[in-house]
N, C-alpha and C. Protein backbone atom coordinates (compact mmCIF):
# COMPACT_ATOMS: atom_id res chain seq x y z
N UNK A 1 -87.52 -257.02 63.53
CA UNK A 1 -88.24 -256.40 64.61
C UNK A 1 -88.17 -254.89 64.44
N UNK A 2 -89.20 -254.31 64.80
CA UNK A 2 -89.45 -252.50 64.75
C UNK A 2 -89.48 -252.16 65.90
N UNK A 3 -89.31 -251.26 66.21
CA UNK A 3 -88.79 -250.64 67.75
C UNK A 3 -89.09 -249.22 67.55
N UNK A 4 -90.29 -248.38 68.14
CA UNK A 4 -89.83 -246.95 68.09
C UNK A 4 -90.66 -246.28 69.40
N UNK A 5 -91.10 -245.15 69.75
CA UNK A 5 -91.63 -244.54 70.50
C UNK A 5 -92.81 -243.16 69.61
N UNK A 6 -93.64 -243.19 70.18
CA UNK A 6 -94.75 -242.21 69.63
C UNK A 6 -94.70 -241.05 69.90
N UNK A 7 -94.38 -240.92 71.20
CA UNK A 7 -93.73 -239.40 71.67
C UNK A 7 -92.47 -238.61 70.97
N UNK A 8 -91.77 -239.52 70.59
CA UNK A 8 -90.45 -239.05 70.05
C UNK A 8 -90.67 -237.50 68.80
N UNK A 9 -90.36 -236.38 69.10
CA UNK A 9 -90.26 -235.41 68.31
C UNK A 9 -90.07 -235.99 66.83
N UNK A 10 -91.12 -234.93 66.41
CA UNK A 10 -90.47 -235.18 64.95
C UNK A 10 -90.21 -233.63 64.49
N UNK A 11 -89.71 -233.35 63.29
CA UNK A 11 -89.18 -231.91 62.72
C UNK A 11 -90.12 -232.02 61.62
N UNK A 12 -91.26 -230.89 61.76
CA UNK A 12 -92.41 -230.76 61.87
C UNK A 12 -92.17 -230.22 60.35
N UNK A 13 -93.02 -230.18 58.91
CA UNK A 13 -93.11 -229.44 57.99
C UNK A 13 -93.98 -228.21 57.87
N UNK A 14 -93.77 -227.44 57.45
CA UNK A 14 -94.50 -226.03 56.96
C UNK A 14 -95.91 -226.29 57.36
N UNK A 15 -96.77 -227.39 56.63
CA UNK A 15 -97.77 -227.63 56.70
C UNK A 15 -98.47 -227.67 58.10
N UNK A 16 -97.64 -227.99 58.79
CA UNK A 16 -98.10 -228.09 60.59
C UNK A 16 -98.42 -229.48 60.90
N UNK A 17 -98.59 -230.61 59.63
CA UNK A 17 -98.36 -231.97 60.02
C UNK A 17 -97.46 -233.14 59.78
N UNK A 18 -96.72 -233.97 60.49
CA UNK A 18 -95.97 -234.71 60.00
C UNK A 18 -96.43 -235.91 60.27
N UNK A 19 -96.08 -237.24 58.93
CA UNK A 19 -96.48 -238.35 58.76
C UNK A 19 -95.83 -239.27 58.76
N UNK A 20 -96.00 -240.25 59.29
CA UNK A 20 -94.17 -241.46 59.39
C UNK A 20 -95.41 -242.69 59.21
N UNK A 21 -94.90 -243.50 58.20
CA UNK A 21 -95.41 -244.94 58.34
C UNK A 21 -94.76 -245.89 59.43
N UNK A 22 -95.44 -246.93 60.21
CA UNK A 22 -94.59 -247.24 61.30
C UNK A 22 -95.10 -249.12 60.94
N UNK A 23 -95.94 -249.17 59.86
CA UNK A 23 -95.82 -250.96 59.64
C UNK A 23 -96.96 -250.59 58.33
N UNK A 24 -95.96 -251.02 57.35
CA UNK A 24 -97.09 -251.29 55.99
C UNK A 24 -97.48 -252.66 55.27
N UNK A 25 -98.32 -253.48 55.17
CA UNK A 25 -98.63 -254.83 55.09
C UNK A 25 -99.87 -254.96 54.28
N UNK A 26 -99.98 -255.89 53.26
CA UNK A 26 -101.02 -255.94 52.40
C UNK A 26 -102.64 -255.83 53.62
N UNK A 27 -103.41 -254.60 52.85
CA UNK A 27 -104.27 -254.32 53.71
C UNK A 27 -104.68 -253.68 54.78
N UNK A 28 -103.24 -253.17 55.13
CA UNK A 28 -103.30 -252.19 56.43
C UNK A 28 -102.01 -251.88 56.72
N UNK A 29 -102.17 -250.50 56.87
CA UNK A 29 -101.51 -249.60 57.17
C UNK A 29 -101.64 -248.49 58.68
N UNK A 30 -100.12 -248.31 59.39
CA UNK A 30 -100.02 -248.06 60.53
C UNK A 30 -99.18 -246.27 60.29
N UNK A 31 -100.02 -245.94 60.81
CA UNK A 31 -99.09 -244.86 60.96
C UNK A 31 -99.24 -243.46 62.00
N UNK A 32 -97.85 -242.63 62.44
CA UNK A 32 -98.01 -242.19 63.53
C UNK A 32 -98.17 -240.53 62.89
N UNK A 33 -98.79 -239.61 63.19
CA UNK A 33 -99.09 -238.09 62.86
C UNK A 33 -99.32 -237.41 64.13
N UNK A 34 -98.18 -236.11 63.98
CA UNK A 34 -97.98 -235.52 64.64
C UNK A 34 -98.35 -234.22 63.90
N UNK A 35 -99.01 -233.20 64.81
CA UNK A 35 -100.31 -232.31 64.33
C UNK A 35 -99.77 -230.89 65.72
N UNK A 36 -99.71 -229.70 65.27
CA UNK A 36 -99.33 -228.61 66.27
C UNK A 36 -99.81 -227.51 65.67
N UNK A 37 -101.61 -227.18 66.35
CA UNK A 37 -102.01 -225.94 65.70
C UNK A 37 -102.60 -226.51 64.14
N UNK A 38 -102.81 -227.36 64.17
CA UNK A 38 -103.41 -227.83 62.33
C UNK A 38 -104.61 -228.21 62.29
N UNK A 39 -105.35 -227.61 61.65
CA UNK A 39 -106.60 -228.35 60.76
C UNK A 39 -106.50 -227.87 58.87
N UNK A 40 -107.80 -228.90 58.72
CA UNK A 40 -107.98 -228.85 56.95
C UNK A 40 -107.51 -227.77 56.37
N UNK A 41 -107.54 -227.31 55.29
CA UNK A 41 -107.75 -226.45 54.71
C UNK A 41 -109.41 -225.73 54.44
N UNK A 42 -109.64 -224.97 53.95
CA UNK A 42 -110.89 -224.72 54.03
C UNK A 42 -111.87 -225.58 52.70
N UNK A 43 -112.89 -226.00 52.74
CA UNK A 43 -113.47 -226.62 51.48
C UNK A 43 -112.84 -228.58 51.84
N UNK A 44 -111.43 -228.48 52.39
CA UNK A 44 -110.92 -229.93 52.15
C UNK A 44 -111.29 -231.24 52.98
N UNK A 45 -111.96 -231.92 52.43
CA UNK A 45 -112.52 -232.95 53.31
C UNK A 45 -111.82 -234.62 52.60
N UNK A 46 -111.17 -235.24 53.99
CA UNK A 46 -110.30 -236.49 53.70
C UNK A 46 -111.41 -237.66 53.08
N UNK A 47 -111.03 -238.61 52.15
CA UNK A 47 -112.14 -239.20 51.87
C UNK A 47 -111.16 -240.73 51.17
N UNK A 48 -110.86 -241.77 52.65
CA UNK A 48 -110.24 -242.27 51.98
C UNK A 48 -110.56 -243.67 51.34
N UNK A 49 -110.18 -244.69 50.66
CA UNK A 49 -110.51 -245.58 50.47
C UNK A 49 -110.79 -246.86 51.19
N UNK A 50 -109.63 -246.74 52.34
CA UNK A 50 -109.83 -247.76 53.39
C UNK A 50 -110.51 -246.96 54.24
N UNK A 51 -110.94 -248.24 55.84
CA UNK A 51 -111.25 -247.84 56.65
C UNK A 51 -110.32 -247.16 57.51
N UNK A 52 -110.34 -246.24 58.69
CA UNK A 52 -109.51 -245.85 59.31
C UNK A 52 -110.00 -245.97 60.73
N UNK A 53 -108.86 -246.62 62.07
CA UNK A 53 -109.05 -246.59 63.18
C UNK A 53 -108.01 -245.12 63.51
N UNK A 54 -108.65 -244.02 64.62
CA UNK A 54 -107.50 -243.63 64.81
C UNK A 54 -107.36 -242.98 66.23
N UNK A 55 -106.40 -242.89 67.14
CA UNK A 55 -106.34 -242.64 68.11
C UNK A 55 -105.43 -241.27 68.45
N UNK A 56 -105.69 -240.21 69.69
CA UNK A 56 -105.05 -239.12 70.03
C UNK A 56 -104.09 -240.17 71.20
N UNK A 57 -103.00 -240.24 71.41
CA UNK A 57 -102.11 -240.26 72.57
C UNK A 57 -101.60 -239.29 73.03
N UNK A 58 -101.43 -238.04 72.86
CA UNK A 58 -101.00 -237.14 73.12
C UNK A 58 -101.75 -235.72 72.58
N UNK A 59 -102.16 -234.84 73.69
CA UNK A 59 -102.89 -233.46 72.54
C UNK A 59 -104.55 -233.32 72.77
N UNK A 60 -104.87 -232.59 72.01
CA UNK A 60 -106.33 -232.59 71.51
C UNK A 60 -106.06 -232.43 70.21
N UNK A 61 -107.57 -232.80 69.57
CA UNK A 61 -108.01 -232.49 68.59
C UNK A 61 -109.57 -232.69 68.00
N UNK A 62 -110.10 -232.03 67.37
CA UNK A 62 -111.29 -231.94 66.53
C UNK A 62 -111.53 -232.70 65.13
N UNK A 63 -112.80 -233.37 65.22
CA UNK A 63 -112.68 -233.83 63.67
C UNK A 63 -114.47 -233.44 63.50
N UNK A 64 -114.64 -233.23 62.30
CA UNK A 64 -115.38 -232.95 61.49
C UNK A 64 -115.73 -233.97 60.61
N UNK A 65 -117.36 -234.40 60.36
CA UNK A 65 -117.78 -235.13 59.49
C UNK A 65 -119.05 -234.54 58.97
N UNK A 66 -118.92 -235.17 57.65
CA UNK A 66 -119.41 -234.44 56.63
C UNK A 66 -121.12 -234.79 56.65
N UNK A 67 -121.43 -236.12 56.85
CA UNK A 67 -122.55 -236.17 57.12
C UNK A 67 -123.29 -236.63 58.42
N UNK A 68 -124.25 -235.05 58.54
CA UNK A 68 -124.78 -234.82 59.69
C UNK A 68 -124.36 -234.04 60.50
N UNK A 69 -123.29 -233.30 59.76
CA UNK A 69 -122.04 -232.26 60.38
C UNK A 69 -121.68 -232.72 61.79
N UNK A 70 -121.41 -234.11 62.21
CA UNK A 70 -121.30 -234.26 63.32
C UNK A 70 -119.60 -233.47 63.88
N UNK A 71 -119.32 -233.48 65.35
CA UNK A 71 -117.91 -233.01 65.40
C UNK A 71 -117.51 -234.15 66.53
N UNK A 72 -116.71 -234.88 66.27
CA UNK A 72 -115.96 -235.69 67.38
C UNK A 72 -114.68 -234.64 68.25
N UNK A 73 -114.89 -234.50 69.52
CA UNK A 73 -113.43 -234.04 69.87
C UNK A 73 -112.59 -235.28 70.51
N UNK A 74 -111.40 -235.39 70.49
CA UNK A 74 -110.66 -236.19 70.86
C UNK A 74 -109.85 -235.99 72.02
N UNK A 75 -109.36 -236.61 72.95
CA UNK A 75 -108.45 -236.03 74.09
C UNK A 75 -107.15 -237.38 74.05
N UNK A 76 -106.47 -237.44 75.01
CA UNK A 76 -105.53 -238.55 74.62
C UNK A 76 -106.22 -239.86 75.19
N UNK A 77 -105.98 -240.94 74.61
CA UNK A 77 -106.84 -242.37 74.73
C UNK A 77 -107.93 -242.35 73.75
N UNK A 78 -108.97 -241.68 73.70
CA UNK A 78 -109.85 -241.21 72.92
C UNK A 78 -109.84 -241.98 71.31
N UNK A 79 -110.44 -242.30 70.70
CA UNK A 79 -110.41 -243.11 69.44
C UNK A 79 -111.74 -243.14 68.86
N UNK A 80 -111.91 -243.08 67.25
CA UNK A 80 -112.80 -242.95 66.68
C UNK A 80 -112.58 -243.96 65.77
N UNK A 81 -113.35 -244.52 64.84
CA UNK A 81 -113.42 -245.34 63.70
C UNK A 81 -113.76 -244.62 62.45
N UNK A 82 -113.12 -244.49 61.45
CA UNK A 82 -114.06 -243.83 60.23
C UNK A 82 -114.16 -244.78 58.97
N UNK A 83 -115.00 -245.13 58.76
CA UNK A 83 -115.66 -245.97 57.49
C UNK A 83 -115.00 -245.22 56.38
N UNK A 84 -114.99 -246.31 55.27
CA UNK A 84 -114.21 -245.81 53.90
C UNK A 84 -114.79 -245.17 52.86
N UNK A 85 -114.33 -244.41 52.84
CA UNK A 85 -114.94 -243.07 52.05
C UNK A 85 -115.92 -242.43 52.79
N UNK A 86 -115.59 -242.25 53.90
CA UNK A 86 -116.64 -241.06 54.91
C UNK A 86 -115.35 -239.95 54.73
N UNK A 87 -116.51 -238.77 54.71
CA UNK A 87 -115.71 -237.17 54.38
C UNK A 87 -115.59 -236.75 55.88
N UNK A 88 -114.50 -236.80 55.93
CA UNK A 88 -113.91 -236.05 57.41
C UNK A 88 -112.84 -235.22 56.76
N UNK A 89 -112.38 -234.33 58.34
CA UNK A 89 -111.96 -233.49 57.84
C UNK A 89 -111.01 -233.14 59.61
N UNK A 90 -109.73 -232.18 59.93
CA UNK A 90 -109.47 -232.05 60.92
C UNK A 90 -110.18 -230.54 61.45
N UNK A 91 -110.70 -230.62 61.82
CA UNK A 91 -111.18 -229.21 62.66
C UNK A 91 -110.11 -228.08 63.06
N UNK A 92 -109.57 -229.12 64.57
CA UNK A 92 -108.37 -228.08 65.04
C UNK A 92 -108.04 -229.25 65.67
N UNK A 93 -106.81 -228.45 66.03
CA UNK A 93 -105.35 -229.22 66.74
C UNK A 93 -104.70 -228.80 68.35
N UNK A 94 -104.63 -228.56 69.22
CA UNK A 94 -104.46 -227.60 70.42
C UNK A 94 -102.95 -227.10 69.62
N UNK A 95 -102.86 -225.76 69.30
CA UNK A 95 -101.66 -225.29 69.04
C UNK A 95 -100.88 -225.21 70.42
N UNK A 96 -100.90 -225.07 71.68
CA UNK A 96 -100.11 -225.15 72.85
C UNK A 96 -98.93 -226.10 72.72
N UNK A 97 -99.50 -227.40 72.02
CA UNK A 97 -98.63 -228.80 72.25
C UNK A 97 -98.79 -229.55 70.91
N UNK A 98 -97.98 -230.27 70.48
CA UNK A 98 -98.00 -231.34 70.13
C UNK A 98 -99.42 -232.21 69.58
N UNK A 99 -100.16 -232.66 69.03
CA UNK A 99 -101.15 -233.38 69.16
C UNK A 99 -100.78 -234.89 68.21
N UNK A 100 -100.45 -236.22 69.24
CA UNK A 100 -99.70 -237.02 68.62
C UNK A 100 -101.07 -237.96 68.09
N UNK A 101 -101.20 -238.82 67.12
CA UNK A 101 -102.06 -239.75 66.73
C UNK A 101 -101.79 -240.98 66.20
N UNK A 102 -102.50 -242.14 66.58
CA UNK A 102 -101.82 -243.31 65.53
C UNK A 102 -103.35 -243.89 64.58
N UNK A 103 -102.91 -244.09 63.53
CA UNK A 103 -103.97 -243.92 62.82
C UNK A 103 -103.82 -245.60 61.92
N UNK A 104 -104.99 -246.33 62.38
CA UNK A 104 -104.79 -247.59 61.54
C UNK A 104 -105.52 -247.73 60.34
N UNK A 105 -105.19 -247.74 59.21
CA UNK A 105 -105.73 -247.95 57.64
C UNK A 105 -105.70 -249.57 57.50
N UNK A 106 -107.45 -249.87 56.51
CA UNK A 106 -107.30 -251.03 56.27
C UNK A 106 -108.19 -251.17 55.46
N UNK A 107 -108.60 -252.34 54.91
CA UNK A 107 -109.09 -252.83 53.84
C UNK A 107 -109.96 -253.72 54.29
């Protein structure tokens, strides 16, 4: 059995995001990101192989997609779907707080 909490602080890297896997299983992948003040780099757009579900619980944030330049903003509850190999990208992050996410990868 796994047991944890989403809120729980994490000790944040340089980068301004931190990543914890929280259930890895042929085909899908769970995991929790915690985001303070972060988006992309400039030019860098995520482009991954699986699909991705992913949700804000905590925070704001911005996402960016590549075609049609659409912009999703997110608030907490809030959830988007991104198809595999769609170019997204993070916009912004509310630097004030925290911006917590759980993000489901799959196949």
């Amino acid at each position: 059995m796994l047991v944890g909490n989403l809120t729980t602080p994490a000790v944040m890297p340089a980068s301004g995001e931190f990543f914890e896997a929280l259930v890895q299983r042929p085909g899908v992948r769970i995991e929790r990101i915690i985001s303070h003040g972060h988006c992309s780099e400039a030019g860098f757009w995520y482009e991954q192989k699986e699909a991705e579900w992913v949700m804000v619980v905590q925070g704001e944030a911005r996402l960016r997609f590549e075609q049609g330049d659409r912009v999703v903003e997110l608030k907490p509850g809030d959830w988007v779907e991104i198809a595999a190999r769609e170019r997204h990208r993070v916009e912004w992050t509310t630097p004030e707080e925290e911006t917590v996410w759980v993000a489901v990868f799959y196949s």
